[in-house]
Protein backbone atom coordinates (compact mmCIF):
# COMPACT_ATOMS: atom_id res chain seq x y z
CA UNK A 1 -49.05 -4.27 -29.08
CA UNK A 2 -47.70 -6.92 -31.51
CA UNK A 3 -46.52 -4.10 -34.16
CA UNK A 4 -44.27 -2.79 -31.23
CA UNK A 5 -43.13 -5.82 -30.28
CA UNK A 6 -42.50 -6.57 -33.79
CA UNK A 7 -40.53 -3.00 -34.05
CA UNK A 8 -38.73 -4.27 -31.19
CA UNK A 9 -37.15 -7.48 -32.09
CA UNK A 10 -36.39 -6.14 -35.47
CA UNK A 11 -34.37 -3.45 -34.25
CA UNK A 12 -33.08 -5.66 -31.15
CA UNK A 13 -31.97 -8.12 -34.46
CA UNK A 14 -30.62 -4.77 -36.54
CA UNK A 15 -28.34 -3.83 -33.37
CA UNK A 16 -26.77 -7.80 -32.78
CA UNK A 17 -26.06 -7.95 -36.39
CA UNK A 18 -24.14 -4.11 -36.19
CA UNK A 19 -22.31 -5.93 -32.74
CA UNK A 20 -20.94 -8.96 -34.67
CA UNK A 21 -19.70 -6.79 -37.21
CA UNK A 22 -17.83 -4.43 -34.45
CA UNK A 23 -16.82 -7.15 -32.16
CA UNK A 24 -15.20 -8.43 -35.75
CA UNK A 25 -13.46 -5.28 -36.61
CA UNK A 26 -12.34 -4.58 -33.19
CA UNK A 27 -10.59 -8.25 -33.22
CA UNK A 28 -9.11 -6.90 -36.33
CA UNK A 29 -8.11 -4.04 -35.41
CA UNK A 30 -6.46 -4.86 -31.80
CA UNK A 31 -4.85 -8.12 -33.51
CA UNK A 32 -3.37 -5.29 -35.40
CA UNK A 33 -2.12 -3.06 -32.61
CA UNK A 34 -0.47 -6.07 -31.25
CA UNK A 35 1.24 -6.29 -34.03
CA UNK A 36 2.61 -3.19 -34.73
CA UNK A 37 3.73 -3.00 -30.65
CA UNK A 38 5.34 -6.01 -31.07
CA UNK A 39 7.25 -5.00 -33.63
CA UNK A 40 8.45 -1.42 -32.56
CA UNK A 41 9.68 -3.31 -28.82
CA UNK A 42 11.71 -5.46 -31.41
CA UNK A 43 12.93 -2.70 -33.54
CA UNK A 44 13.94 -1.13 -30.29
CA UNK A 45 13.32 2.29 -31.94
CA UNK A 46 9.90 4.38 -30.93
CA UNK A 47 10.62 7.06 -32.93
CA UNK A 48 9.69 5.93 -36.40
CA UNK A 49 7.17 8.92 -36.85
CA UNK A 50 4.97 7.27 -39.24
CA UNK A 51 4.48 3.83 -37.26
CA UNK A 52 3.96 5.86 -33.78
CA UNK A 53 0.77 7.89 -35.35
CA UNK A 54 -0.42 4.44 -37.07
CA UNK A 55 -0.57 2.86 -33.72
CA UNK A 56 -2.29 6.28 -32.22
CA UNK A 57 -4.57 6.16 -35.04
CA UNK A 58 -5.50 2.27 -34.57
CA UNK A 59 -6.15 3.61 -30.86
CA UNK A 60 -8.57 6.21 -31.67
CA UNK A 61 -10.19 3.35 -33.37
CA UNK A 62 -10.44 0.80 -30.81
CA UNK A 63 -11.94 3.24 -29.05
CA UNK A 64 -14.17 3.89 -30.81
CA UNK A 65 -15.55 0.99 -31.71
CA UNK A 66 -15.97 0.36 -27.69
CA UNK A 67 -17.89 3.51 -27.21
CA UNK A 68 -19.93 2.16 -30.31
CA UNK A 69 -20.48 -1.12 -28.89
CA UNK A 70 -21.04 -0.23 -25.64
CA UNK A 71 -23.75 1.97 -26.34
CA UNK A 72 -25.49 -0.50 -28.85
CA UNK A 73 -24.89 -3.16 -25.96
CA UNK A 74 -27.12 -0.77 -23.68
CA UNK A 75 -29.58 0.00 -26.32
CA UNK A 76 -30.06 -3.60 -26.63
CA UNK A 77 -30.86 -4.39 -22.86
CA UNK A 78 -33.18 -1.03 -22.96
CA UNK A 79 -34.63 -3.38 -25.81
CA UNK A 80 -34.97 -6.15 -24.58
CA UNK A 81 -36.95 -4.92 -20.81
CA UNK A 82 -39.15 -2.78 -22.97
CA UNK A 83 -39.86 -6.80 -24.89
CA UNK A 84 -40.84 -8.04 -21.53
CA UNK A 85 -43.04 -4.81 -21.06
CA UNK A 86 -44.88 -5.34 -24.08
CA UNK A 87 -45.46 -9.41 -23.73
């Protein structure tokens, strides 16, 4: 019993560490998108190949990092019931 529960709160630890790092890069990365938006609506051009497919590519990525937090989010509450099973 206390080796899983020890298992447990070491990987519940692992997966809020790996969340501050995503919620950090997906600050970053939106921060960025803003950015680049912002810029194109003043440029009043959209067809600047290179800086539409940067801001599809920093979409993709966004994305991804929700799907990727998301999931650790619910791995954490799955975590953190099985805690309260084991105490």
């Amino acid at each position: 019993m206390k080796e899983e529960k020890f298992l447990l709160r070491g990987e519940l630890e692992e997966i809020k560490d790996r969340l501050s790092v995503l919620y950090y890069e997906l600050k970053g990365k939106t921060a960025i998108f803003y950015q680049k938006a912002y810029d194109l609506t003043n440029i009043g051009i959209v067809t600047y190949q290179d800086e539409v497919s940067e801001i599809t590519k920093l979409i993709e990525e966004i994305v991804s990092l929700k799907k990727e937090i998301k999931a650790l989010e619910e791995r954490a509450e799955y975590l953190k019931r099985k805690l309260k099973e084991v105490q």
